[in-house]
C-alpha atoms as a PDB file:
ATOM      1  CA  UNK A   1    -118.416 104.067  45.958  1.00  0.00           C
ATOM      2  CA  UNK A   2    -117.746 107.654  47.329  1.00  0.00           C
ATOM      3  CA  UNK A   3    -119.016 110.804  45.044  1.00  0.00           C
ATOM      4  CA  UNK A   4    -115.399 111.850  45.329  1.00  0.00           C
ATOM      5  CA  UNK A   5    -114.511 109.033  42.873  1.00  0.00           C
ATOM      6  CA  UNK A   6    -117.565 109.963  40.288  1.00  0.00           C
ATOM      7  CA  UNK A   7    -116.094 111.524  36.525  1.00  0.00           C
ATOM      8  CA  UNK A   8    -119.097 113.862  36.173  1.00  0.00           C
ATOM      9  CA  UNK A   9    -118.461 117.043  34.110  1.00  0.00           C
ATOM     10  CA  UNK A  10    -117.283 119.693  36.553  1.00  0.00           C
ATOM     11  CA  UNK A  11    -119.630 122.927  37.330  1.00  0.00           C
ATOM     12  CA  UNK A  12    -118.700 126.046  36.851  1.00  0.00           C
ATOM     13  CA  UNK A  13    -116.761 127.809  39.960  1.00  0.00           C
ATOM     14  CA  UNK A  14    -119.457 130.181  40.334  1.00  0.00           C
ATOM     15  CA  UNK A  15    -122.575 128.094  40.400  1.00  0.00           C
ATOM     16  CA  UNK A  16    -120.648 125.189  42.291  1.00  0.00           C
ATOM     17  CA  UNK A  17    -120.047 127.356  45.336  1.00  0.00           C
ATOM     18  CA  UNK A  18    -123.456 127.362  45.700  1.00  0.00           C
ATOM     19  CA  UNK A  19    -125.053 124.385  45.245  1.00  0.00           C
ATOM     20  CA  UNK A  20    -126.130 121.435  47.815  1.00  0.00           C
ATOM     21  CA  UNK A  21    -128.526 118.514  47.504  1.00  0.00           C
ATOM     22  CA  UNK A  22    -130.502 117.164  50.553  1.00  0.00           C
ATOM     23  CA  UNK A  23    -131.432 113.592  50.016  1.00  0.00           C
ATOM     24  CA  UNK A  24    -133.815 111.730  52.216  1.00  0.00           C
ATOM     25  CA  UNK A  25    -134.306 108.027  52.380  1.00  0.00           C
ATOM     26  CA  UNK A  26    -137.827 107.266  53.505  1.00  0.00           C
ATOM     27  CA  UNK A  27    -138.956 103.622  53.625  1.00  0.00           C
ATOM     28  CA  UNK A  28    -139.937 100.647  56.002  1.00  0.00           C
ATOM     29  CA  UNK A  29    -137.527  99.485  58.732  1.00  0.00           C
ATOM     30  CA  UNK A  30    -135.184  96.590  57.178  1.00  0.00           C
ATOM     31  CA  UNK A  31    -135.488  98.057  53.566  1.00  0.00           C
ATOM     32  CA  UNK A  32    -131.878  99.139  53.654  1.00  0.00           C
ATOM     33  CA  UNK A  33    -131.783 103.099  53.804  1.00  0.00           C
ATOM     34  CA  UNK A  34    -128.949 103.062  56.246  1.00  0.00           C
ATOM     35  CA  UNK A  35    -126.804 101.016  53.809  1.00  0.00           C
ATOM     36  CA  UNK A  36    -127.859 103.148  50.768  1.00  0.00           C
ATOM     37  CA  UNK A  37    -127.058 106.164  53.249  1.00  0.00           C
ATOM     38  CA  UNK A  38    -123.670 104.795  53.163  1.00  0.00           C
ATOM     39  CA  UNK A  39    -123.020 103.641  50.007  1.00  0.00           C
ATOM     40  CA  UNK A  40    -123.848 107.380  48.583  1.00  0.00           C
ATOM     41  CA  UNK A  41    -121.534 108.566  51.704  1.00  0.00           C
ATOM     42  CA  UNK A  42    -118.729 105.811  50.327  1.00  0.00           C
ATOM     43  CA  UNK A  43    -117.971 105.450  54.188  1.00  0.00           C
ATOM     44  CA  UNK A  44    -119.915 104.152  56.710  1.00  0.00           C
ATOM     45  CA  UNK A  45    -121.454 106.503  58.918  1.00  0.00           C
ATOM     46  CA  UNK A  46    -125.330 104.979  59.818  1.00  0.00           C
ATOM     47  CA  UNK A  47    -125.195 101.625  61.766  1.00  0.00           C
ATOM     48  CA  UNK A  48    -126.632  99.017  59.098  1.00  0.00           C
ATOM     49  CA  UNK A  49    -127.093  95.781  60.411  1.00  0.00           C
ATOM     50  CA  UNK A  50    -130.028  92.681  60.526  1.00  0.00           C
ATOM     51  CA  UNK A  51    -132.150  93.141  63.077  1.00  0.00           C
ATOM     52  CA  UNK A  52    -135.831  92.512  63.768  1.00  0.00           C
ATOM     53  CA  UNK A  53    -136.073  95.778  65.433  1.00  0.00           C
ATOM     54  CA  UNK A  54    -135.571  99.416  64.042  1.00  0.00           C
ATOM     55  CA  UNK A  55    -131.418 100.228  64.192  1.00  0.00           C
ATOM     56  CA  UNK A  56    -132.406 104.102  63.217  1.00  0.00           C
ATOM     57  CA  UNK A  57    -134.321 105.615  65.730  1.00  0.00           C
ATOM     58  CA  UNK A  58    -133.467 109.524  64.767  1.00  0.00           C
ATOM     59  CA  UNK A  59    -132.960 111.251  61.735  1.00  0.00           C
ATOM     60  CA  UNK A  60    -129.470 111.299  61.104  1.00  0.00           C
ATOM     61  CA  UNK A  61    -127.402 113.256  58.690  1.00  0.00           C
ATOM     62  CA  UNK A  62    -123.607 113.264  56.896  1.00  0.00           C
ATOM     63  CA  UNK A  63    -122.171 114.982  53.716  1.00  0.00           C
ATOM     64  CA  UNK A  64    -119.521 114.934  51.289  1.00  0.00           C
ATOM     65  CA  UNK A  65    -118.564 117.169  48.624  1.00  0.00           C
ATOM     66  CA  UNK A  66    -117.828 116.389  45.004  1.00  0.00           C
ATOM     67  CA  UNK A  67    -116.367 119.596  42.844  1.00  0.00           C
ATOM     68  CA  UNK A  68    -117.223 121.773  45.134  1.00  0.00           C
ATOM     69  CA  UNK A  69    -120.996 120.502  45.325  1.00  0.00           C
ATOM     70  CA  UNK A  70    -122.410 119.540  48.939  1.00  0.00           C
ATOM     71  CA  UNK A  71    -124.367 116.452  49.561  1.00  0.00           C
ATOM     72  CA  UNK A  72    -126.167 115.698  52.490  1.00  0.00           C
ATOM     73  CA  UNK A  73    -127.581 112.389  53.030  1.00  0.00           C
ATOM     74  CA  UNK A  74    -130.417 112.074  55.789  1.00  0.00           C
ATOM     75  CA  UNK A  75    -131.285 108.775  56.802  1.00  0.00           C
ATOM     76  CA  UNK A  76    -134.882 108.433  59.393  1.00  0.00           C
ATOM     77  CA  UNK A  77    -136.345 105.708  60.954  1.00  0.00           C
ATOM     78  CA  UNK A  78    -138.559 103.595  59.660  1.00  0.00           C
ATOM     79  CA  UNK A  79    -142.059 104.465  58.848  1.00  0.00           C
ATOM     80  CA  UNK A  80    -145.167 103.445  60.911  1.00  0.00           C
ATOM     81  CA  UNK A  81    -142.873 101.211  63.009  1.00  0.00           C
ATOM     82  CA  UNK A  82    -145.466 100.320  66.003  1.00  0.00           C
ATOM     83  CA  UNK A  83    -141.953 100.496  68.014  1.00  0.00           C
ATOM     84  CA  UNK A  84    -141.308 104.149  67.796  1.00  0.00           C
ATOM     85  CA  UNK A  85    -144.204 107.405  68.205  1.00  0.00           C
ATOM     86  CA  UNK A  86    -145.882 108.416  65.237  1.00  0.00           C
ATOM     87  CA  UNK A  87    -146.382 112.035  66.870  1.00  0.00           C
ATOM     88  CA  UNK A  88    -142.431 111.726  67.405  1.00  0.00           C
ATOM     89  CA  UNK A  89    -141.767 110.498  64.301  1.00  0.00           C
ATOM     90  CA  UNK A  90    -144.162 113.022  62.352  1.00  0.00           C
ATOM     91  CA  UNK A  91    -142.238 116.256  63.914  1.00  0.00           C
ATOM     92  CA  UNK A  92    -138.982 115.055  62.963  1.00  0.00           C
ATOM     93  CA  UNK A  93    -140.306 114.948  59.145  1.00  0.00           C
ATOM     94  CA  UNK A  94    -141.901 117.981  59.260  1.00  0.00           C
ATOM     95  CA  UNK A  95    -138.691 119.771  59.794  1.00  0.00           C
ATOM     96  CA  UNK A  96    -137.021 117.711  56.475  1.00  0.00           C
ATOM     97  CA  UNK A  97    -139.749 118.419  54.582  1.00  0.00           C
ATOM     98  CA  UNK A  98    -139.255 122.232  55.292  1.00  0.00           C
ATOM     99  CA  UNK A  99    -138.474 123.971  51.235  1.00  0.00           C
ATOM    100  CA  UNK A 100    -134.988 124.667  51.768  1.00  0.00           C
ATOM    101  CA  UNK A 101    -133.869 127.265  48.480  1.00  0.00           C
ATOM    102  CA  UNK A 102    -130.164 126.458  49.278  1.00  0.00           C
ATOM    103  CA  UNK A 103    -130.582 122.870  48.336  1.00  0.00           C
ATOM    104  CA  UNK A 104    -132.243 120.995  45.497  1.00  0.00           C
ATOM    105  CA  UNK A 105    -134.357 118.121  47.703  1.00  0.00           C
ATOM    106  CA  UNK A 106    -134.625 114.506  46.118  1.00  0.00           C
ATOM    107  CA  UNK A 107    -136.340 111.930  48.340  1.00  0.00           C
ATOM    108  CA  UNK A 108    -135.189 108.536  47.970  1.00  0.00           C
ATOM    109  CA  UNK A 109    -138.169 105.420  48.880  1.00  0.00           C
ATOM    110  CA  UNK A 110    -136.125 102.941  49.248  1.00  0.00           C
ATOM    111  CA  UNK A 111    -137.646  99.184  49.064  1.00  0.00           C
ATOM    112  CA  UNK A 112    -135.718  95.814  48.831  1.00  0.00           C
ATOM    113  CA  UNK A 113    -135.959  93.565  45.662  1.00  0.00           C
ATOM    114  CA  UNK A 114    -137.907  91.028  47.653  1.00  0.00           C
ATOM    115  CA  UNK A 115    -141.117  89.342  47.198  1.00  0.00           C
ATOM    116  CA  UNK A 116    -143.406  92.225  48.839  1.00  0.00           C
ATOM    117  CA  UNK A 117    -146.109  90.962  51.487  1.00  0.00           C
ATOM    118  CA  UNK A 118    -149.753  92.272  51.500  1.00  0.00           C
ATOM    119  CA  UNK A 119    -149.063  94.367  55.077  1.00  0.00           C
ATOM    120  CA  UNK A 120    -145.511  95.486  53.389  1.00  0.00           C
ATOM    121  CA  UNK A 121    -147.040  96.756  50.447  1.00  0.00           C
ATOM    122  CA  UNK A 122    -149.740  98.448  52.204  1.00  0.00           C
ATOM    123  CA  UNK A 123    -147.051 100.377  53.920  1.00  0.00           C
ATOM    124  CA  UNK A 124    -145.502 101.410  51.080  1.00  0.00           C
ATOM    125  CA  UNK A 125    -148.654 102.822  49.871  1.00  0.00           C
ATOM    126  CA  UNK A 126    -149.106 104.671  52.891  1.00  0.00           C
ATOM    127  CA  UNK A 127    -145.334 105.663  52.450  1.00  0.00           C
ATOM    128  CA  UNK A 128    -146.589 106.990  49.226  1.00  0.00           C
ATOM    129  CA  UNK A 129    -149.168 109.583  50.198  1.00  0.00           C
ATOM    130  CA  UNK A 130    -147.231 110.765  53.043  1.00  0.00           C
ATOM    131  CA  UNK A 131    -144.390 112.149  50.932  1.00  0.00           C
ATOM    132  CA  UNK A 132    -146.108 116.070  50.026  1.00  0.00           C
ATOM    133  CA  UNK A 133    -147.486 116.581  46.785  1.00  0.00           C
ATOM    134  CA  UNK A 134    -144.872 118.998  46.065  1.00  0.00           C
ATOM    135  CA  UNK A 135    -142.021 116.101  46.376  1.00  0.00           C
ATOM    136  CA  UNK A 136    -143.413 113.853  44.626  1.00  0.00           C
ATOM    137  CA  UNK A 137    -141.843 115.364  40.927  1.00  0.00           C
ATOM    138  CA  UNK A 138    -138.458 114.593  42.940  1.00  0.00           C
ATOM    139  CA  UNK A 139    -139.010 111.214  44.466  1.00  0.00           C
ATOM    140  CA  UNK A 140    -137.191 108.153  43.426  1.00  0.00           C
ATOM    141  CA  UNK A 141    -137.630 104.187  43.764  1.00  0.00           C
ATOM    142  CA  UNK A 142    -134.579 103.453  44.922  1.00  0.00           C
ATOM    143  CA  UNK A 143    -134.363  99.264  45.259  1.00  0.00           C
ATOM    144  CA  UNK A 144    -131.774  97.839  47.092  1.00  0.00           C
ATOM    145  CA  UNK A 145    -130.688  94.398  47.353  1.00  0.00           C
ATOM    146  CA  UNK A 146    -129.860  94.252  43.661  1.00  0.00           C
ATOM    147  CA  UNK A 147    -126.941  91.928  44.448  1.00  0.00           C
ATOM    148  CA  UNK A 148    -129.620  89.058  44.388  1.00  0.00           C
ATOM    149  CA  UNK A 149    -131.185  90.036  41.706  1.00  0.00           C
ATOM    150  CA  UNK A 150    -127.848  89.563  39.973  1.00  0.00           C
ATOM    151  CA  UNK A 151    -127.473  86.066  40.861  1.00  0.00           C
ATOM    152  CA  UNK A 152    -130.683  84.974  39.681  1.00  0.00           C
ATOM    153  CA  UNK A 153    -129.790  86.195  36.798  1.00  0.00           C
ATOM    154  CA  UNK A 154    -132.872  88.685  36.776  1.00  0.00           C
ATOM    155  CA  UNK A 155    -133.324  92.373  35.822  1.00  0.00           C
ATOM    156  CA  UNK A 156    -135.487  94.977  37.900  1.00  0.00           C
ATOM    157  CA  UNK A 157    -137.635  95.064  35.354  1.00  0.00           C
ATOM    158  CA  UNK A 158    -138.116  91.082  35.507  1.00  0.00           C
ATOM    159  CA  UNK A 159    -138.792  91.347  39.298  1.00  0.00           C
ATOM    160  CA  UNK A 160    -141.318  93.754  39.252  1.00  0.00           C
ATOM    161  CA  UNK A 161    -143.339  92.957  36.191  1.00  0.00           C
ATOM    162  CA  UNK A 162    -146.563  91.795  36.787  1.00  0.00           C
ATOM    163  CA  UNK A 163    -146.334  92.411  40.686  1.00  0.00           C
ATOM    164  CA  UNK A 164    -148.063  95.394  42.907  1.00  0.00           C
ATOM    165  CA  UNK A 165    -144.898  97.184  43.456  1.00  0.00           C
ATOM    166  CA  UNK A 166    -145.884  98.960  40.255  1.00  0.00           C
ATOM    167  CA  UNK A 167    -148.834 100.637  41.740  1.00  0.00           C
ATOM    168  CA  UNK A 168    -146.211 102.583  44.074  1.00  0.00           C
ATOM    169  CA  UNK A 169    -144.162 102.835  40.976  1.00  0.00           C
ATOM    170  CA  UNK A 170    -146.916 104.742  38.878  1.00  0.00           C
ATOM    171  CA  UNK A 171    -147.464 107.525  41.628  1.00  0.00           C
ATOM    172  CA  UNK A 172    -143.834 108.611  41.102  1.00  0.00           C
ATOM    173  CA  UNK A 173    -143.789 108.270  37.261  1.00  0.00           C
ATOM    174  CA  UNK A 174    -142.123 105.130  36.931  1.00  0.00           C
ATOM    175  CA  UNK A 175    -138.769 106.842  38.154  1.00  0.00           C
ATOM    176  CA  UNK A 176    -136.918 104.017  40.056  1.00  0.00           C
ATOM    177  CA  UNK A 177    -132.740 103.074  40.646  1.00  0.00           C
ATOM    178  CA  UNK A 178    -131.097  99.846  42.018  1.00  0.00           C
ATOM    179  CA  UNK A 179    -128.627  99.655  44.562  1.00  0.00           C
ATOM    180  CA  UNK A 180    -126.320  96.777  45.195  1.00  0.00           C
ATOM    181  CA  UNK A 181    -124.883  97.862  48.688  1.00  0.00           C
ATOM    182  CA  UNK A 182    -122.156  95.401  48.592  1.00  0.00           C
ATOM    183  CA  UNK A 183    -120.179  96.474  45.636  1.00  0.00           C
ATOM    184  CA  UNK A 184    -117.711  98.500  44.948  1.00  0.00           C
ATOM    185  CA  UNK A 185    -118.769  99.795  41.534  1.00  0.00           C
ATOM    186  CA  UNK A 186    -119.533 103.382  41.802  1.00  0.00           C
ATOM    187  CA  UNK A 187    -120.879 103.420  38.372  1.00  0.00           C
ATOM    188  CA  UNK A 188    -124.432 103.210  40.103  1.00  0.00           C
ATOM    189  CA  UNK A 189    -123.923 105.779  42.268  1.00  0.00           C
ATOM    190  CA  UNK A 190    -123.036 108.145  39.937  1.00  0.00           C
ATOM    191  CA  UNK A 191    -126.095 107.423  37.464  1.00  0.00           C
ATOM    192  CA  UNK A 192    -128.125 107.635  40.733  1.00  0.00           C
ATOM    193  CA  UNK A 193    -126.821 111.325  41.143  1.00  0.00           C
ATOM    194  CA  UNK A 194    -127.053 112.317  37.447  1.00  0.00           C
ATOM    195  CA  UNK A 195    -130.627 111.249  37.745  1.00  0.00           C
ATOM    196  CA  UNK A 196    -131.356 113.638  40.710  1.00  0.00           C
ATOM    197  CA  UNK A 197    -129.793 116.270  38.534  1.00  0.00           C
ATOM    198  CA  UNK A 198    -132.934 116.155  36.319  1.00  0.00           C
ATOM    199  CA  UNK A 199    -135.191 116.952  39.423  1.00  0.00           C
ATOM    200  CA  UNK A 200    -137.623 119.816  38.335  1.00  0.00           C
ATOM    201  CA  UNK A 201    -137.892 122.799  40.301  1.00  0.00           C
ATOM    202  CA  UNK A 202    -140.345 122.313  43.577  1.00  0.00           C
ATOM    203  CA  UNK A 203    -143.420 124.661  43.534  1.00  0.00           C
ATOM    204  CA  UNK A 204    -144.206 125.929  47.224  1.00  0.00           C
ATOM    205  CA  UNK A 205    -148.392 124.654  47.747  1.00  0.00           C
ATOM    206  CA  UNK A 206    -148.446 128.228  49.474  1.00  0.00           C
ATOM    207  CA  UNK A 207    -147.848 130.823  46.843  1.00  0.00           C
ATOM    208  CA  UNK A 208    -146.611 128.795  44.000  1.00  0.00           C
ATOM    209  CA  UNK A 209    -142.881 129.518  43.431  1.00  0.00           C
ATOM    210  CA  UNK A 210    -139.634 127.893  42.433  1.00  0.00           C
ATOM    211  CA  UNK A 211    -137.720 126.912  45.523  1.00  0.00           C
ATOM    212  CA  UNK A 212    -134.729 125.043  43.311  1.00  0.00           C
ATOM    213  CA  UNK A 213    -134.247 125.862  39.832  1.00  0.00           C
ATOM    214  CA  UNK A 214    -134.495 123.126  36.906  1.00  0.00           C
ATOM    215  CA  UNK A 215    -130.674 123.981  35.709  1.00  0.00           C
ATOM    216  CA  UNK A 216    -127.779 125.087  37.344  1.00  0.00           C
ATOM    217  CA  UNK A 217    -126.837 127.883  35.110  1.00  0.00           C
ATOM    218  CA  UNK A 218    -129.869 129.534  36.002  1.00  0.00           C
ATOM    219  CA  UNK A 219    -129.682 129.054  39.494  1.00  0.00           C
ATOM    220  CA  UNK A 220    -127.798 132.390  40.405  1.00  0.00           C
ATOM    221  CA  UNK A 221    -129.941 134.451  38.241  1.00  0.00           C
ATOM    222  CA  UNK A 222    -133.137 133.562  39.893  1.00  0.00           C
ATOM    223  CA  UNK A 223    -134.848 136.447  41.919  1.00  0.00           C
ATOM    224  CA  UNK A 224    -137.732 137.112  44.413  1.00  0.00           C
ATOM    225  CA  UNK A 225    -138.842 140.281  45.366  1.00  0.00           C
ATOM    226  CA  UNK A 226    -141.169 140.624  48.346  1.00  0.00           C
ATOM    227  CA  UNK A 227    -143.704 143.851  48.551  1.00  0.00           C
ATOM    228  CA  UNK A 228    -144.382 144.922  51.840  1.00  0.00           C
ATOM    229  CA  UNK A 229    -146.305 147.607  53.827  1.00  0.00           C
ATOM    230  CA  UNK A 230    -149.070 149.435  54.500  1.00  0.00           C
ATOM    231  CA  UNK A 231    -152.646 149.030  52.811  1.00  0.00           C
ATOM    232  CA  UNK A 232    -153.076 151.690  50.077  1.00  0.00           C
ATOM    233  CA  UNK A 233    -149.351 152.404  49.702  1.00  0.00           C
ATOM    234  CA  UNK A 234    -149.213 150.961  46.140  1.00  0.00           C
ATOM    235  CA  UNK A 235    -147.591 147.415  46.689  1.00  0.00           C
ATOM    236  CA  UNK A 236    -150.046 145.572  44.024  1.00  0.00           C
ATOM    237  CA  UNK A 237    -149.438 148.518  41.516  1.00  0.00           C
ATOM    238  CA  UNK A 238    -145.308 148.382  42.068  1.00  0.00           C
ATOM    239  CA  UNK A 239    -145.712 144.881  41.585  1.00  0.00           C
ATOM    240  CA  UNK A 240    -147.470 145.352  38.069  1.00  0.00           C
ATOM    241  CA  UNK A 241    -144.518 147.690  37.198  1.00  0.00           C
ATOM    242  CA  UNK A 242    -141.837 145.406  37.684  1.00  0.00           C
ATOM    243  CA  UNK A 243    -142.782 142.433  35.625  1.00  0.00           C
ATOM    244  CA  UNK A 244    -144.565 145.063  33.079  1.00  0.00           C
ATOM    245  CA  UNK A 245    -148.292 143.434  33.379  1.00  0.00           C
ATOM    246  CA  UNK A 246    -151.166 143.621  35.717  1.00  0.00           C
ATOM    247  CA  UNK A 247    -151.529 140.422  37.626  1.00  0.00           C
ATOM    248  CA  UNK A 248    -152.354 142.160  40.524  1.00  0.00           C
ATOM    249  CA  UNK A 249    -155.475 143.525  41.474  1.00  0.00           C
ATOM    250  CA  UNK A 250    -154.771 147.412  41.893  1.00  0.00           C
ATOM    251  CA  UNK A 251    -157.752 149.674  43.075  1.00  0.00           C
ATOM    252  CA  UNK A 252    -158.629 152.898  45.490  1.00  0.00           C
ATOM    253  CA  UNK A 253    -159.953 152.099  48.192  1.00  0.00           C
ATOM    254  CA  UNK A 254    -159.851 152.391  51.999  1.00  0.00           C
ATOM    255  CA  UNK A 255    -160.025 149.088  52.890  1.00  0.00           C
ATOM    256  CA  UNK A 256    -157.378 146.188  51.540  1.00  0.00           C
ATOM    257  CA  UNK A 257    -157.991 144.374  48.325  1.00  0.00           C
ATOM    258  CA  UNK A 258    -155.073 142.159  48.615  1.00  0.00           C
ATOM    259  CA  UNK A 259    -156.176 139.484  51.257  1.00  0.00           C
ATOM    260  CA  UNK A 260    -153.488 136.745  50.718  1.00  0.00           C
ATOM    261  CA  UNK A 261    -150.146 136.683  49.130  1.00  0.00           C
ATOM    262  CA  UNK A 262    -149.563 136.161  45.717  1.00  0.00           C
ATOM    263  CA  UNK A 263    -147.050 136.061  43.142  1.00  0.00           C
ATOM    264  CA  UNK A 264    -145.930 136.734  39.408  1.00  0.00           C
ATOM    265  CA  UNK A 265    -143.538 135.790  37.363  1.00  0.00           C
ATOM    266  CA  UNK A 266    -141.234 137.412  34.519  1.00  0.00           C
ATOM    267  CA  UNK A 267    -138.028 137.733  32.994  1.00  0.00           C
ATOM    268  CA  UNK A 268    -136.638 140.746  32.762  1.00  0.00           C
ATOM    269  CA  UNK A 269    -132.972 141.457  31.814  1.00  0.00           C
ATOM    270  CA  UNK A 270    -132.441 137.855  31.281  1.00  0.00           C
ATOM    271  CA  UNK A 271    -132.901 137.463  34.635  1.00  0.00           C
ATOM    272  CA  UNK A 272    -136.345 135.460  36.734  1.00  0.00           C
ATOM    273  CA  UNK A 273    -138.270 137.668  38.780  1.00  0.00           C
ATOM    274  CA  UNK A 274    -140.627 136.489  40.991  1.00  0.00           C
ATOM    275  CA  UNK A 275    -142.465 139.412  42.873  1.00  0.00           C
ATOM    276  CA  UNK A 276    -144.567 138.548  45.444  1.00  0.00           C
ATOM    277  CA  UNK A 277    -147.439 140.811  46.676  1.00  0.00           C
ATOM    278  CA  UNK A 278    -148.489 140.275  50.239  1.00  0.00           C
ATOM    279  CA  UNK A 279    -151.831 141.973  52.271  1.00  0.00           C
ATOM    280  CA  UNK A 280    -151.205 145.032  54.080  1.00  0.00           C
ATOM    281  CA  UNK A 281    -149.111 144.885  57.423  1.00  0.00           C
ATOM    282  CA  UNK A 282    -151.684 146.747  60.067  1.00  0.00           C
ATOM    283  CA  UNK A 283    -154.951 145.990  58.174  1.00  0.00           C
ATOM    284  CA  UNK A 284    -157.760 146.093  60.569  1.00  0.00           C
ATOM    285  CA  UNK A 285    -159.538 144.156  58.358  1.00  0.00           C
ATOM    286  CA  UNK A 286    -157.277 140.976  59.307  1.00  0.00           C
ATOM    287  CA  UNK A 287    -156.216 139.462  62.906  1.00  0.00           C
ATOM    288  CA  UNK A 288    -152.712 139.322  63.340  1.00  0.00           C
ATOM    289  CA  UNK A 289    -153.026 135.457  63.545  1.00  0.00           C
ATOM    290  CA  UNK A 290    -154.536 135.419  59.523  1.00  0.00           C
ATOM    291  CA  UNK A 291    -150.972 137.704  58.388  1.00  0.00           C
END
């Protein structure tokens, strides 16, 4: 089941170099994120095993590499499991869910193809609106335990009809995978990845820029340029020059009329710009705690 064994076109030398995915599994304890950790991985790294108490306690990471493209698989502990903190628990996601421009992020809920239980499902709501806004364009279903669904003869589509998992289902558009963790076909695997390939690019809540890029041909032509320095130095008006339109607010004046940071986008030479125009550094007007 390892990516090494996937036929997926090749990338081009160039782009491949620089490409990695970070993949987080996110779900209840028991769900099976440690097994889907693995069966990505093709090796077992994450201890998977029954258990009536959480196995993963920390977040834990591995990789692999398929034509020259990095994976790394993250696999946390379970969600608002009364046996671990929530403060504890909370810090160690905020650092995962940090934009990371170096790797496209897909998030992975993973839930078993059980019958789901009022308190279950409630949890899984909540699992829901913790994942950022941001994410959510990027965040799959991924149901495990598709094994049994095979020998009752019954599809995914059979399971859930008709059932409350699809209220999860419609916050993340529907988008949803099946895992059997216990075979050795890496056909799913590999239509798992090609789906994550289609991941859009994520928009940062704080200025409003690509982090990834939708396709990998344009990944290395991407471009942001920061403006920085004093007020009244001509940062908003440079930025209008670049991209060739005023989106800035440019005016005389001896106090600053840029009070936040903001950004525009063009193409110029073929190429994305993003130029970013940012208060002045030194402003009196603003406590060094606001820039």
């Amino acid at each position: 089941v390892t990516l090494r064994e996937q036929k997926m076109a090749p990338l081009p030398k160039s782009i491949a170099r620089s490409l990695n995915y970070k993949i987080i599994l996110l779900g209840l304890t028991g769900h099976g994120k440690s097994a889907s950790g693995n069966t990505l991985l093709g090796k077992k790294v994450f201890i998977s095993r029954k258990s009536f108490k959480a196995v993963t306690q920390k977040v834990q990471v591995d990789s692999t590499t398929f034509d020259g493209v990095t994976f790394y698989v993250y696999d946390t502990p379970g969600l608002f499991n009364p046996e671990t903190s929530n403060e504890n628990t909370r810090r160690q996601y905020e650092s995962l869910f940090q934009l990371d421009e170096s790797a496209r992020t897909v998030i992975l809920l993973v839930i078993k193809a059980e019958r789901v239980g009022s308190d279950e499902l409630q949890m899984l709501h909540l699992i829901g609106n913790f994942i950022p806004n941001f994410f959510v364009p990027n965040t799959w279903i991924l149901f495990t335990k598709g094994d049994e669904l095979e020998r009752e003869n019954l599809t995914i589509e059979n399971f859930i009809q008709g059932t409350k998992v699809n209220e999860v289902l419609k916050r993340f558009q529907n988008r949803y995978h099946v895992f059997n963790n216990t075979s050795q076909s890496s056909d799913r695997v590999k239509k798992l990845i090609n789906k994550t390939r289609e991941a859009p690019p994520i928009i940062s809540p704080e200025i409003g820029f690509p982090r990834t890029t939708p396709h990998y041909e344009k990944s290395s032509l991407h471009r942001r340029i920061m403006l920085v320095g004093k007020t009244g130095v001509g940062k908003s008006a440079t930025g209008n020059t670049i991209p060739g339109k005023k989106g800035f607010k440019s005016e005389h004046g001896p106090s600053s009329v840029t009070s936040k940071c903001e950004v525009q986008q063009a193409v110029v030479s073929g190429r994305t710009v993003s130029v970013i125009n940012t208060p002045g550094l030194f402003d009196t007007a603003m406590c060094h705690e606001m820039l």
